[in-house]
Structures are given as structure tokens and as C-alpha cells.
Protein backbone atom coordinates (compact mmCIF):
# COMPACT_ATOMS: atom_id res chain seq x y z
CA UNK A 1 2.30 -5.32 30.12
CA UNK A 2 5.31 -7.59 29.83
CA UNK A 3 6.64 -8.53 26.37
CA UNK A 4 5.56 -12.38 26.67
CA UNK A 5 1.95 -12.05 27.41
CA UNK A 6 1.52 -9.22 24.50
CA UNK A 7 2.35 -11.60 22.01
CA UNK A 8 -0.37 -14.36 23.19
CA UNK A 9 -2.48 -11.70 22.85
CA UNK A 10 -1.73 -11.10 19.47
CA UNK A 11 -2.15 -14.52 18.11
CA UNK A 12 1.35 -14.31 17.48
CA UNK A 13 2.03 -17.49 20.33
CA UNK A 14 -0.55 -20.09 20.02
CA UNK A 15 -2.10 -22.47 22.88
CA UNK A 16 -0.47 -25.69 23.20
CA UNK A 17 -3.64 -27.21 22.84
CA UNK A 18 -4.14 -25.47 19.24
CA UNK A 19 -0.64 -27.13 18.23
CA UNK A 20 -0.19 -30.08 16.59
CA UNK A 21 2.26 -32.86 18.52
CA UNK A 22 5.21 -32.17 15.94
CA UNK A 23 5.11 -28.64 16.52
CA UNK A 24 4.76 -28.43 20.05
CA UNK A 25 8.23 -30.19 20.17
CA UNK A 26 9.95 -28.12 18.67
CA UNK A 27 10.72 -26.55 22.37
CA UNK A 28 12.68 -29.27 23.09
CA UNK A 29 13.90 -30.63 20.04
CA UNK A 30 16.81 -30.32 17.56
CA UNK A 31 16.75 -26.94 15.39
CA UNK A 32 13.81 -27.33 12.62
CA UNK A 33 16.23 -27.29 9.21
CA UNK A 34 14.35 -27.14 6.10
CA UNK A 35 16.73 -28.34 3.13
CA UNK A 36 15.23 -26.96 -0.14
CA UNK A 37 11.84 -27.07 -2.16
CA UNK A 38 11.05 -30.30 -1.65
CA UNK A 39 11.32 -30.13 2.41
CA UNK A 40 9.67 -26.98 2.21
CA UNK A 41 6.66 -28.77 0.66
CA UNK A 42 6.27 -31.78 2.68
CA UNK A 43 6.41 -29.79 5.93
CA UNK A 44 3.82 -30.22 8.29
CA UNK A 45 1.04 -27.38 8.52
CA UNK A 46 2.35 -25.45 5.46
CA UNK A 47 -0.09 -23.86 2.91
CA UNK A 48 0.62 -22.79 -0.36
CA UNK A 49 2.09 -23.91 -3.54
CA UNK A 50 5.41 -21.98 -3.55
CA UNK A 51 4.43 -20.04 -6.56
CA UNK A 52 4.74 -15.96 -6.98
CA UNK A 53 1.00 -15.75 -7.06
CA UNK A 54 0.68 -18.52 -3.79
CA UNK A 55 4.13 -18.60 -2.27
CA UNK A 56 4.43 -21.22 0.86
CA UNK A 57 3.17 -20.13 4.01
CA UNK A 58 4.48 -21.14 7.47
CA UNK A 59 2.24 -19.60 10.19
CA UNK A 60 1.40 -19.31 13.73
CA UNK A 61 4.81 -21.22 15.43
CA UNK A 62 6.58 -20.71 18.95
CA UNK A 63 9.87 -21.67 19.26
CA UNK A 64 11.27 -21.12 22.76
CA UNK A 65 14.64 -22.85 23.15
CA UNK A 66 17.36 -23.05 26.43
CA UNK A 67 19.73 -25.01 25.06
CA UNK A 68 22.56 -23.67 22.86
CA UNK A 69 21.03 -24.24 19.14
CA UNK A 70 19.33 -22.03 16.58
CA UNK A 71 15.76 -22.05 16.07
CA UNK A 72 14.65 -22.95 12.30
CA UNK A 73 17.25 -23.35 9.80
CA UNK A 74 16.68 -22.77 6.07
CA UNK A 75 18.65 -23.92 3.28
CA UNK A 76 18.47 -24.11 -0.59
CA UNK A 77 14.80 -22.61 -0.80
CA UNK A 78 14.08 -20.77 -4.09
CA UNK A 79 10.66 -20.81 -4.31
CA UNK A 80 8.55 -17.90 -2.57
CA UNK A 81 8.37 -18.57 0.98
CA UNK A 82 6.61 -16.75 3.31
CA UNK A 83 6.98 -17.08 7.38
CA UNK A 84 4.23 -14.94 9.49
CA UNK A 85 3.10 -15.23 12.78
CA UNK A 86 6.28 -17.02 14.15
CA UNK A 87 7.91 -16.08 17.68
CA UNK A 88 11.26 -16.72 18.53
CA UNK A 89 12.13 -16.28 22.60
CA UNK A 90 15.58 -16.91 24.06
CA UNK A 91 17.49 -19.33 21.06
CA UNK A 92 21.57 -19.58 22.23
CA UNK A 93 22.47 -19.09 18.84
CA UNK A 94 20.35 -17.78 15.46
CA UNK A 95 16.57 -17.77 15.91
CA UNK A 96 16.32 -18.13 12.11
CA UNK A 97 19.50 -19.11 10.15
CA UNK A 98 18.87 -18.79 6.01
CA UNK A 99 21.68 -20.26 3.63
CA UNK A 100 21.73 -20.12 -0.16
CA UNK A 101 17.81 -19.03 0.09
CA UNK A 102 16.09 -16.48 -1.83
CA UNK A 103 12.47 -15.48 -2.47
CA UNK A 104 11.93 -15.02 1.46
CA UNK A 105 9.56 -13.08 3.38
CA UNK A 106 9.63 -13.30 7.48
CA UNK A 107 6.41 -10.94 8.05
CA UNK A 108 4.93 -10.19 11.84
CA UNK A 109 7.14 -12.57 13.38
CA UNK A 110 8.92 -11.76 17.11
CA UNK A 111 12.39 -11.77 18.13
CA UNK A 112 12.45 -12.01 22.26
CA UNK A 113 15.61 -12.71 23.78
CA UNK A 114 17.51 -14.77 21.58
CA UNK A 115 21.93 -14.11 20.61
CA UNK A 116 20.79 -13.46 17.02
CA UNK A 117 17.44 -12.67 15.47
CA UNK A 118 18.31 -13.43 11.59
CA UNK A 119 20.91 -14.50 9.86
CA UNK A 120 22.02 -14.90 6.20
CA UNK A 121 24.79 -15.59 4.69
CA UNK A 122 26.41 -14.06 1.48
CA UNK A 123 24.53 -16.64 -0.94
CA UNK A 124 21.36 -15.40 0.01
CA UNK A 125 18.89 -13.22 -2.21
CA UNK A 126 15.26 -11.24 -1.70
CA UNK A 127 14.88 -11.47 1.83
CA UNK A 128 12.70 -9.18 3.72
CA UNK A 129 11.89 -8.64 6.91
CA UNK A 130 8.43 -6.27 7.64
CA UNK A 131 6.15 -5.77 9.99
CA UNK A 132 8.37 -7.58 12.85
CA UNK A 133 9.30 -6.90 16.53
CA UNK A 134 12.78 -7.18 17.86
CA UNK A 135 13.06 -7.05 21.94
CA UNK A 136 16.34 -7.40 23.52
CA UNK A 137 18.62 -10.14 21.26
CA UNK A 138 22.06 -9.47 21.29
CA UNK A 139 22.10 -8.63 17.74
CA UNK A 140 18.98 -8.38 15.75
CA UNK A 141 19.72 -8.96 12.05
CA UNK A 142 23.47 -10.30 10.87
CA UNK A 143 23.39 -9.94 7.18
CA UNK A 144 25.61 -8.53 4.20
CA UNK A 145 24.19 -5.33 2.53
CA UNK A 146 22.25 -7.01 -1.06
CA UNK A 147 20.79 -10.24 0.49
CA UNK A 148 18.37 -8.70 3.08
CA UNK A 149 15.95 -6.20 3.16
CA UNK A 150 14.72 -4.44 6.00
CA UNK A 151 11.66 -2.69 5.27
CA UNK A 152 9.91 -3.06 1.41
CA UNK A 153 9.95 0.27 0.74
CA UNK A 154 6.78 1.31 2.77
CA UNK A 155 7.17 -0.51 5.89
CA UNK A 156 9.79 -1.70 8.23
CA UNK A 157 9.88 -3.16 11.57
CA UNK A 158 10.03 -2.34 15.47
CA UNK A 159 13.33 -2.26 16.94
CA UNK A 160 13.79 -1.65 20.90
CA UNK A 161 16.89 0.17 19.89
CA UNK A 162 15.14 2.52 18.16
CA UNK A 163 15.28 6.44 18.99
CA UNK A 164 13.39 8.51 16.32
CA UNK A 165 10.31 10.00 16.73
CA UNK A 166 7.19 10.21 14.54
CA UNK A 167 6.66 13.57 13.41
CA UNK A 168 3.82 13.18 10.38
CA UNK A 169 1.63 10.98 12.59
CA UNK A 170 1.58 7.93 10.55
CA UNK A 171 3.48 5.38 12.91
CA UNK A 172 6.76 5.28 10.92
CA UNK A 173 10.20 7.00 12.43
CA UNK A 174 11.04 10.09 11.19
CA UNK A 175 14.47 8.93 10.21
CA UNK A 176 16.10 5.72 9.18
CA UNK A 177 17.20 2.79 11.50
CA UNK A 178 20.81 1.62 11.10
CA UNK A 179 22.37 -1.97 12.34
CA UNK A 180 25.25 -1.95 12.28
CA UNK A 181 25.92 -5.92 12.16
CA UNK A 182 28.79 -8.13 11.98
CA UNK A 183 28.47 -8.62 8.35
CA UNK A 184 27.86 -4.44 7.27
CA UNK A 185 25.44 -2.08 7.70
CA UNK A 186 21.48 -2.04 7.06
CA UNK A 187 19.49 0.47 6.98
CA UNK A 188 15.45 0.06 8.06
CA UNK A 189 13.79 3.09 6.07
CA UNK A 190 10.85 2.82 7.66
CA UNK A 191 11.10 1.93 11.33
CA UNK A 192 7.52 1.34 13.65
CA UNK A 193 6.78 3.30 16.24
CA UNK A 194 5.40 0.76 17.94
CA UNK A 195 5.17 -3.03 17.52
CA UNK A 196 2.65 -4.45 14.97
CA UNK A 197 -0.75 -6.36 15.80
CA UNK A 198 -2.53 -7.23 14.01
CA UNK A 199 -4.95 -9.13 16.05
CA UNK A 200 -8.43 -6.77 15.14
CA UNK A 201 -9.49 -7.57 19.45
CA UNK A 202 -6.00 -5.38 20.41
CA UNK A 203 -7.31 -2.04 18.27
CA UNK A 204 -8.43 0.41 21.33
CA UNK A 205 -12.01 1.47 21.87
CA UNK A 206 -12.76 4.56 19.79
CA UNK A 207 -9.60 3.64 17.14
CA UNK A 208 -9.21 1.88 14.11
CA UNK A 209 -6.56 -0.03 12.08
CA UNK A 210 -6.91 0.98 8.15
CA UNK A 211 -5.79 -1.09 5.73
CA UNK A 212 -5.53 -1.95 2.34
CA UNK A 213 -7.26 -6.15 2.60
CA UNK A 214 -8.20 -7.76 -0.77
CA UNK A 215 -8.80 -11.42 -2.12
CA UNK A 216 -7.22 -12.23 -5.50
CA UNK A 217 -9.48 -12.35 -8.02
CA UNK A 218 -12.06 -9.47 -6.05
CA UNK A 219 -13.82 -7.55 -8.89
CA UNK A 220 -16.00 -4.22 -8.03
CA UNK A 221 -17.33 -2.08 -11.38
CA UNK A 222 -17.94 1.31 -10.95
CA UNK A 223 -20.21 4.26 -13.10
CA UNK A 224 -17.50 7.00 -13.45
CA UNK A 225 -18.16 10.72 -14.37
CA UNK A 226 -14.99 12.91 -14.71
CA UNK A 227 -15.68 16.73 -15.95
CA UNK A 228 -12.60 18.70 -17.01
CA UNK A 229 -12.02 22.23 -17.11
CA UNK A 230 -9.52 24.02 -19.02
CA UNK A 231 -9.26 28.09 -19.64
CA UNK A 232 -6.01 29.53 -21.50
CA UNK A 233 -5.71 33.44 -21.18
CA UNK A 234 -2.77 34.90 -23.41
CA UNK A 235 -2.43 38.94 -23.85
CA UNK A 236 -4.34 38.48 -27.12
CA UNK A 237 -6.82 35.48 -26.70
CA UNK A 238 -8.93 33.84 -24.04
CA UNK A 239 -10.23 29.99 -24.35
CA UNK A 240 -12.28 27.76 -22.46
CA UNK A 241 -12.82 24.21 -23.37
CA UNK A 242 -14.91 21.43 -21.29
CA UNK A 243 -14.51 17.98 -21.70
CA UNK A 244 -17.09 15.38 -19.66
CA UNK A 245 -16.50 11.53 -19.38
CA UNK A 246 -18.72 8.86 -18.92
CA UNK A 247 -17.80 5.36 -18.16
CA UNK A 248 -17.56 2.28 -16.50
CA UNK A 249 -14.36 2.08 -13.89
CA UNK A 250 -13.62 -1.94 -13.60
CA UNK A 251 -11.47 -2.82 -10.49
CA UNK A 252 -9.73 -6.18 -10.47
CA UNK A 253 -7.28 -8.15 -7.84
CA UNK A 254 -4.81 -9.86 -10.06
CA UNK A 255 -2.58 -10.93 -7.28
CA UNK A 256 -2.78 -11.07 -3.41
CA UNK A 257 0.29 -12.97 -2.58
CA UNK A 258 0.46 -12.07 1.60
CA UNK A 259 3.57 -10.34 1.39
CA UNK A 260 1.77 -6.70 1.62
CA UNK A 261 1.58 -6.32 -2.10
CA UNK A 262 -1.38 -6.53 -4.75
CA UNK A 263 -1.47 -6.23 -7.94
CA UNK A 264 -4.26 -4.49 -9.22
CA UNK A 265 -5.49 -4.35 -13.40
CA UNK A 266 -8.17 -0.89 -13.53
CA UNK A 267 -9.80 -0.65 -16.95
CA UNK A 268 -11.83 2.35 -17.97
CA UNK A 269 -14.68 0.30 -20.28
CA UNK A 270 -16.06 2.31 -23.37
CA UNK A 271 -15.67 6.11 -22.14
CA UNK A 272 -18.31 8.50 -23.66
CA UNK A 273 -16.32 11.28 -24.05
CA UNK A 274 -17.76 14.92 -25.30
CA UNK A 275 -15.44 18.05 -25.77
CA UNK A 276 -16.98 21.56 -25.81
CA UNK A 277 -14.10 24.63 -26.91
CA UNK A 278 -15.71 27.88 -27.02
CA UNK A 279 -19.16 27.23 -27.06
CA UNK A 280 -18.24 24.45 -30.49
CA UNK A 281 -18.98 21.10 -29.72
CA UNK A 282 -15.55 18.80 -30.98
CA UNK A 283 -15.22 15.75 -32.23
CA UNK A 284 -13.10 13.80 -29.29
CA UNK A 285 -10.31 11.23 -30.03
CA UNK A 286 -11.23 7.84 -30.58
CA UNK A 287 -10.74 5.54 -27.73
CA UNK A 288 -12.11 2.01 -26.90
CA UNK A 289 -10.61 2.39 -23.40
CA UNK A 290 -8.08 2.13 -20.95
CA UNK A 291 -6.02 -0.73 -19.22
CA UNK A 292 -3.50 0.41 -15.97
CA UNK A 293 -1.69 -2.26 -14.30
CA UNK A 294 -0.70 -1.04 -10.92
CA UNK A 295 0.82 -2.39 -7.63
CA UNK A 296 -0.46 -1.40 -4.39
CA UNK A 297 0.30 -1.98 -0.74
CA UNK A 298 -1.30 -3.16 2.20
CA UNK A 299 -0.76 0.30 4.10
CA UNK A 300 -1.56 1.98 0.76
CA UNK A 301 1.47 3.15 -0.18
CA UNK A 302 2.53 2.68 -3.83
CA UNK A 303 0.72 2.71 -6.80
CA UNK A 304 3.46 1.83 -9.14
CA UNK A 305 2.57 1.59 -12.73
CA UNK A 306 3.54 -1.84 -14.14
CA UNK A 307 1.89 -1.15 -17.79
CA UNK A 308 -0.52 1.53 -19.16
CA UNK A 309 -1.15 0.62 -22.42
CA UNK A 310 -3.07 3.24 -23.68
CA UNK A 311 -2.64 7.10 -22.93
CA UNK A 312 -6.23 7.41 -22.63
CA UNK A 313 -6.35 8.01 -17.65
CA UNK A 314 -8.05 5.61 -16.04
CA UNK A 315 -10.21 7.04 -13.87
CA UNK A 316 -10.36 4.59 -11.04
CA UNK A 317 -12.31 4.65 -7.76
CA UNK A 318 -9.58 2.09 -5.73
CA UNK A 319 -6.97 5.29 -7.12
CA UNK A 320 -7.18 6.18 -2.74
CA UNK A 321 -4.82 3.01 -2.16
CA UNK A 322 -2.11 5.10 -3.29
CA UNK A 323 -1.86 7.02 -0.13
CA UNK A 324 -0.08 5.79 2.75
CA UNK A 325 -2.32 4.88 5.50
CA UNK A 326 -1.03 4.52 9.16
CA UNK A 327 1.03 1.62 10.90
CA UNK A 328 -0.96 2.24 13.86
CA UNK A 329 -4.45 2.46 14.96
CA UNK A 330 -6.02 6.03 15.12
CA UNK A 331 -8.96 7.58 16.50
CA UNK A 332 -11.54 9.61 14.11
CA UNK A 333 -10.44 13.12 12.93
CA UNK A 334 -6.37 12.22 13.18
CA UNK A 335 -4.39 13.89 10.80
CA UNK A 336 -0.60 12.31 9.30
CA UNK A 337 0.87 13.89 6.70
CA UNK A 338 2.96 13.09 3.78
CA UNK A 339 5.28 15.33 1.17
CA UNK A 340 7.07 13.84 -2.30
CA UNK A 341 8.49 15.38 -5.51
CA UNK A 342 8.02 14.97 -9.02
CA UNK A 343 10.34 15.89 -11.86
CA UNK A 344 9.67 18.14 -14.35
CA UNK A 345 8.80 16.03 -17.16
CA UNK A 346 5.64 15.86 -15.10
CA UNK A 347 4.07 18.76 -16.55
CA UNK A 348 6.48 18.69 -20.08
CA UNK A 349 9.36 20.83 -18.51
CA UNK A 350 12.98 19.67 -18.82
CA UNK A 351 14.16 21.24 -15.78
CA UNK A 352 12.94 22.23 -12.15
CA UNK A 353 10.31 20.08 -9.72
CA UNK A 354 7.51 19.90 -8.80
CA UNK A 355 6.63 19.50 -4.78
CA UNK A 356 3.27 18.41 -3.33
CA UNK A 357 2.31 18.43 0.29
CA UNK A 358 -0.23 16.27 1.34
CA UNK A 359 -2.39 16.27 4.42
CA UNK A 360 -4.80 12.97 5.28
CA UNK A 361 -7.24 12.86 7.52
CA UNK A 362 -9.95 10.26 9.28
CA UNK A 363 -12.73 12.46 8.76
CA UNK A 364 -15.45 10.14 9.97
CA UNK A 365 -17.26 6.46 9.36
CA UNK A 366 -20.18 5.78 7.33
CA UNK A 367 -22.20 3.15 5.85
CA UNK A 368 -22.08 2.12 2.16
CA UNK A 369 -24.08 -0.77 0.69
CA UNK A 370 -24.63 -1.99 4.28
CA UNK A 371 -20.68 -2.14 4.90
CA UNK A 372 -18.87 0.48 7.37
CA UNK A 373 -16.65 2.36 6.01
CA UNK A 374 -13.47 4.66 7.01
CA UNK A 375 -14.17 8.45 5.25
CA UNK A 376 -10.77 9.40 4.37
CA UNK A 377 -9.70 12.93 3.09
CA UNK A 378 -6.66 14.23 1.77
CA UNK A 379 -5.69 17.22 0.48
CA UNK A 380 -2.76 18.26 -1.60
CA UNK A 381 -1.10 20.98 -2.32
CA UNK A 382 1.22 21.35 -5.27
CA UNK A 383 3.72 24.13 -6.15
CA UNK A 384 5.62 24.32 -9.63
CA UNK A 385 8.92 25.32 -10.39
CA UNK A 386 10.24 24.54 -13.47
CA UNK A 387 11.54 25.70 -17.39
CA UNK A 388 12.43 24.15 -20.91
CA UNK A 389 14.35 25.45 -23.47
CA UNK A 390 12.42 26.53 -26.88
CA UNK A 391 14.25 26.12 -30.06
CA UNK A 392 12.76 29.32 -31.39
CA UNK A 393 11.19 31.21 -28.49
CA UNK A 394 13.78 30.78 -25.72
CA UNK A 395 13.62 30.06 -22.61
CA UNK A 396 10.02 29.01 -21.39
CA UNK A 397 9.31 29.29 -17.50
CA UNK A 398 6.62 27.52 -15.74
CA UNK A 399 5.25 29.01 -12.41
CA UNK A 400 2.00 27.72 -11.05
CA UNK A 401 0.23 25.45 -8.23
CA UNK A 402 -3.15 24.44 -7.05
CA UNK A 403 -4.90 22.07 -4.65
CA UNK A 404 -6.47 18.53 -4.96
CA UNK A 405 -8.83 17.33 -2.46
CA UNK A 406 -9.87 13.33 -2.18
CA UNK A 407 -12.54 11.69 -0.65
CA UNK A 408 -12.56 8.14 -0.49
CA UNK A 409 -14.61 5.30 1.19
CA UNK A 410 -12.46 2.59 3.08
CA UNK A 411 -14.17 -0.51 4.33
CA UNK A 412 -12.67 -1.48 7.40
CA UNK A 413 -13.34 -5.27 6.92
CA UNK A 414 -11.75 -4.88 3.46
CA UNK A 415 -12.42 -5.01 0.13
CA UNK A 416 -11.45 -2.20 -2.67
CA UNK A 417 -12.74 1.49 -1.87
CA UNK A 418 -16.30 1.83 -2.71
CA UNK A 419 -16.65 5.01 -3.59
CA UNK A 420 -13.95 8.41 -4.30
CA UNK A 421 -14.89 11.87 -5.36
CA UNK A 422 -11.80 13.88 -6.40
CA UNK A 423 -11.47 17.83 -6.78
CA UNK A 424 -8.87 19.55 -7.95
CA UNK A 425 -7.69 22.98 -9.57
CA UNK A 426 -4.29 23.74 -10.87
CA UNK A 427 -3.09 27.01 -12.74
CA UNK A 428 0.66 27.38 -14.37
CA UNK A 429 1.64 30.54 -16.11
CA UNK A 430 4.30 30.60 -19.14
CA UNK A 431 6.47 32.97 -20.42
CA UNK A 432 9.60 33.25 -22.04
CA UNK A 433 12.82 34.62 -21.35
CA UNK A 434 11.69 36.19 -18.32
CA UNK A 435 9.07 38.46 -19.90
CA UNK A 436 5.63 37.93 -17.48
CA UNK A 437 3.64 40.59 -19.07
CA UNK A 438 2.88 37.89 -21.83
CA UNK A 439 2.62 35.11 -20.03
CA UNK A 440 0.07 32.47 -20.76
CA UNK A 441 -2.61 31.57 -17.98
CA UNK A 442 -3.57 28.11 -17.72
CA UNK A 443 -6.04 27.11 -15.10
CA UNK A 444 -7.74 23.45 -15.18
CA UNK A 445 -9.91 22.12 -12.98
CA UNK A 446 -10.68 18.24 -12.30
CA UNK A 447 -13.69 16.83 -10.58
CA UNK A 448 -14.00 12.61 -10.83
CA UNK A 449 -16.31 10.62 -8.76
CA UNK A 450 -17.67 7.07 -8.46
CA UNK A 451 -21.38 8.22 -7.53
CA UNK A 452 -22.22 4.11 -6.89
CA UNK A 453 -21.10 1.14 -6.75
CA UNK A 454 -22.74 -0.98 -9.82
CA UNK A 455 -21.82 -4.86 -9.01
CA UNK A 456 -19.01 -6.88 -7.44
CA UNK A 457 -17.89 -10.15 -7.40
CA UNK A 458 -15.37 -12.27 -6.19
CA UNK A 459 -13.84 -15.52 -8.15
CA UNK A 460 -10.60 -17.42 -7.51
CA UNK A 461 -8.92 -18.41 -10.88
């Protein structure tokens, strides 16, 4: 299939006939330079308001030049800008030029062809590149290390020049892609495997394309039950204490800007909590609730905590968008896999790690609430290695592990997951100074679900 015809096919070139008269010049005319806010905002076809929470949005362009001139030209732009959709094929000289810009996204755009893909000069701040498809220009990106960025930290782009391999399954390279351009070196962390398409009609039969698709302001309430188990054996003592919560899990989209990113705010409304330690029924700590601001990515990757005001979890059924779904379509039952480490102030230590492996999986589809949804499983398993220093008993070693398994329901024409049930069981052992014939025995196990969905609504502040 030749490079030309895949893009039409994509959306990603759009029918003469579709494009307006000043657009469908731009073949043939002078480059397209956009001279600061103000341009930006009178130009034809843009949407927007050039605002963090609605940044500018130029979509859907072709710009195939012969003669020796750059494409689109951008100068003095601070406010968030966002170009998608855009396809540059055979420009002499830069297919995009950016000067004294910042606050730039170029997202699913193509590169065919042309002496220079992007370039920015020194002046230039926060611009990234994702999601984009370079095919045979000279030289792809020209750029000093600090002004662009070349994946966001969960996705990059697809380079012909690039040789690595995906071993985990998940449609990123296995290793980073360098350029090494006129102006330094870049490095794209997270390289496709294959170009991007988002066009839903290009998924093969018997695949499907998961990912994370919300509308700001998109609000989903949940009934939450999470039931805790804790038993501490020591040489002299054994313990078991239960503790149950009831609650109401509140999902809310506080931002959706189209650069890949959401902002999410998960409150955890009036828990109902009860404690039970050896058979005695406690009295639990007060709480009125909790509120986690989080950010979240399109391919689920993230999660980033931007507040937690209280220490009270949030339990919270849209949790699953932390995991890192695929850049590529995938067929039921395909497995990708993912590993990460935590420090040791994870579980109170001052020294060590602690590593997780995680396997996902595409177990199967199923309806919820009359919506199909993607049944996605992962399962994680955790080893800890780690020790603190006692001021009166010495050294203190932690040894332990255990395995967390997650079920969560994906719609696949988007929307926040509408249902997770979460399993896990963990045991560390302590001792000190090396002496494991009094070690203490700590096993806890988790188990939080969702069981329903209890109202959703949408509204656009």
C-alpha cells in the first residue's frame, strides 16, 4: 500500500471538495506564516480559544508543495496551540518552521518527502511532537535539546529510520530513538512500531484500538465496597483485624484539552467505614472523605497525583487508566507487558526497592449498561527488598511480595471505565539485625470493586 493513499485513508488528507477555497491553495501558494496570537485567532477554520483548558486547534490540512519554500511558518505564538491531522508531502525547505513559539503540540500529523520535517529555533519552548509519521525527509526534526519534545513521556512517534523491535507487545520500541540533527541530539523514548491511525474504519476485522476517550466535564458515580485484610504473626502474638468500606466513588473530567492528557478529580463521598481487630469491633478514624486529583493519558499511561488532600485512598473505579494500553490495535486474548520500580519509602523503608511486574491482557468483550466494553486484566507481581535503620532495635529488614490482579471494563466508544474489581495479597516479613527466627509476618489482603454503575452525566462548564 503506498505511503500517499494510506494517509487518505486515514482522514489524515482530506478531499478537495471537503476544503475550503483558502485552504486548497495553499498547494500553490506562498508558505502559510502565522505571526502571533492574534493571527493565530483570526485564521480560517481554527477552533478553540487558545486557553490551557481549550488550546487552538488547526486540523485536517494538506500541504503538498514543489517549489523551494517551507510549508506553514509559526512565529510569536504563546498561547496553547494544537496542530492534528496535518500532512506535509515534498516541501524544498521546512514543512513546519516554529520561531519564538511555545505552548505547541503537532499531534498525528505526516511528514512525506519534504528536506526538513520540523524546525525550531533556540527561542522556542514546550513543543511536542506525538503520535506522528515521518517517511523519507532528509532530516526529520532540526531542533536544540530543551525546546522540543519528542514523545510526552508515554508516546512518541513513527520514524522510517527506526530499527528496534517491540518486545512487551504494546506497539512502542524496545529502546529509544536518537536524531541526531543539525542543532544536537533528541532522543524519542517511545518510538511506534508502526504509524498511527486513528481513523476507527482502518482497525482490522477481529482487532481493536483501546483507548483512554473522555469529554471534559463527563461525570460517572460509582457504589464502592473495599474489604481489607490484615494478620500480624510475631513469635509471641498473632492478630487479625478486618476493615470494610462503603461508599460512593465520584469520577469527574476536569480537563480534556486534545493533547492526550486529562485531568481527572476522584472523590470517595462519605465512606462507612467499620474496623473489626480480634473479634472487637473499633471505633474507625473520622473521615468525611477523600479528594485525588490525578492526570491520565489517552493510552492510559500515567496517573500522576497532582493533589491528595486527605490521606484517607480513594478507591476509584477509572483507577484502570493508569495502565498503559497499546499503540496498536490487538486482537482478543493479546498479552503486553509492563515492569517499573518503586522506592522504598513505598512501604516506610529508607533503603532498597521495590519491583513489580505486570502482565495485561484483552481477556474478552462484554456488554455493560447496553455499551460494549473491552475486559481488561492485569496482573502484578511485586517483590520487596528493602531495610531502615531503628534507633533502638537496629537494623530492620523487609522481605516480602504478593500479587494484584485487576479487572476492569473499557468502553471502546469511550467514556470512563464502568466497572473494576481489584484483588490483591501481599505479605512482608521483619526482623532485625539479621535475626529471622523473630521476624514479624504481615500478610494483607485487598479486594475493591465497583459492583454498578449508579448515574452519569455529562455537562460542559
Amino acid at each position: 500500500m503506498s505511503w500517499k493513499p494510506r494517509i487518505a485513508s486515514a482522514g489524515l488528507l482530506l478531499a478537495c471538495a471537503l476544503l475550503t477555497a483558502s485552504l486548497a491553495s495553499l498547494a500553490i501558494a506562498p508558505p502559510l506564516v502565522i505571526d502571533g496570537n492574534e493571527e493565530m485567532a483570526r485564521l480560517e477554520g481554527l477552533t478553540g480559544l487558545g486557553t490551557p483548558e481549550q488550546p487552538y486547534v488547526l486540523d485536517g490540512l494538506l500541504i503538498e508543495r514543489r517549489d523551494p519554500s517551507a510549508g506553514v511558518i509559526l512565529r510569536n505564538i504563546s498561547n496553547p496551540t494544537i496542530l492534528r491531522n496535518l500532512a506535509f508531502v515534498g516541501c524544498e525547505e521546512e514543512a513546519i518552521r516554529i520561531e519564538g513559539c511555545s505552548n505547541i503540540w503537532i499531534i498525528e500529523c505526516a511528514f512525506e518527502g519534504n528536506a526538513v520535517g520540523v524546525v525550531a529555533t533556540d527561542d522556542c519552548s514546550d513543543i511536542v511532537l506525538t503520535l506522528n509519521a515521518f517517511r523519507g525527509n532528509s532530516t526529520d526534526v532540526a531542533a536544540t535539546v530543551g525546546t522540543v519534545d519528542i514523545d510526552d513521556d508515554h508516546v512518541g512517534n513513527w520514524w522510517d529510520r527506526y530499527e528496534g523491535i517491540d518486545a512487551n507487545g504494546d506497539g512502542i520500541g524496545s529502546r529509544p530513538h536518537l536524531l541526531s540533527t543539525p542543532l544536537g541530539q533528541l532522543s524519542d523514548d517511545y518510538p511506534l512500531i508502526h504509524p498511527y491511525d486513528g481513523d476507527p474504519s482502518s482497525v482490522p476485522a477481529g482487532q481493536f484500538r483501546l483507548e483512554t476517550r473522555l469529554t471534559l466535564g463527563e461525570v460517572q458515580s460509582y457504589a464502592t465496597i473495599v474489604e481489607t485484610s490484615i494478620e500480624v504473626s510475631t513469635p509471641n502474638s498473632d492478630s487479625i483485624s478486618s476493615i470494610t468500606l462503603h461508599g460512593t466513588s465520584r469520577s469527574e473530567v476536569l480537563s480534556a484539552p486534545g493533547t492526550g492528557f486529562y485531568e481527572m478529580r476522584t472523590s470517595l463521598v462519605d465512606p462507612q467505614v467499620e474496623v473489626i481487630t480480634d473479634g472487637e469491633t473499633m471505633q474507625p478514624a473520622q473521615s468525611s472523605g477523600s479528594v485525588e486529583r490525578s492526570l491520565i493519558h489517552r493510552f492510559g499511561g500515567g496517573g500522576d497525583n497532582v493533589s491528595t488532600p486527605s490521606s484517607q485512598p480513594a478507591a476509584a473505579p477509572a483507577g484502570y487508566a493508569g495502565a498503559p494500553l497499546p499503540v496498536r490495535p490487538i486482537p482478543i486474548e493479546h498479552t503486553w507487558t509492563d515492569a517499573f520500580e518503586q522506592g522504598p519509602e513505598h512501604i516506610g523503608a529508607e533503603r532498597g526497592r521495590v519491583l513489580s511486574r505486570v502482565e495485561y491482557r484483552l481477556d474478552r468483550l462484554e456488554d455493560v449498561n447496553g455499551r460494549t466494553c473491552a475486559v481488561l486484566v492485569s496482573t502484578t507481581e511485586t517483590t520487596i527488598r528493602a531495610e531502615s535503620d531503628h534507633p533502638t532495635l537496629g537494623l530492620l529488614t523487609y522481605r516480602g511480595g504478593g500479587v494484584t490482579v485487576v479487572k476492569s471494563w473499557l468502553p471502546l466508544d469511550g467514556g470512563l471505565t464502568l466497572r473494576t474489581i481489584q484483588e490483591s495479597e501481599m505479605s512482608i516479613r521483619t526482623y532485625i539485625d539479621g535475626d529471622q527466627t523473630g521476624a514479624t509476618s504481615t500478610v494483607m489482603s485487598i479486594r475493591m470493586e465497583s459492583p454498578g454503575l449508579r448515574s452519569t452525566a455529562t455537562s460542559v462548564p
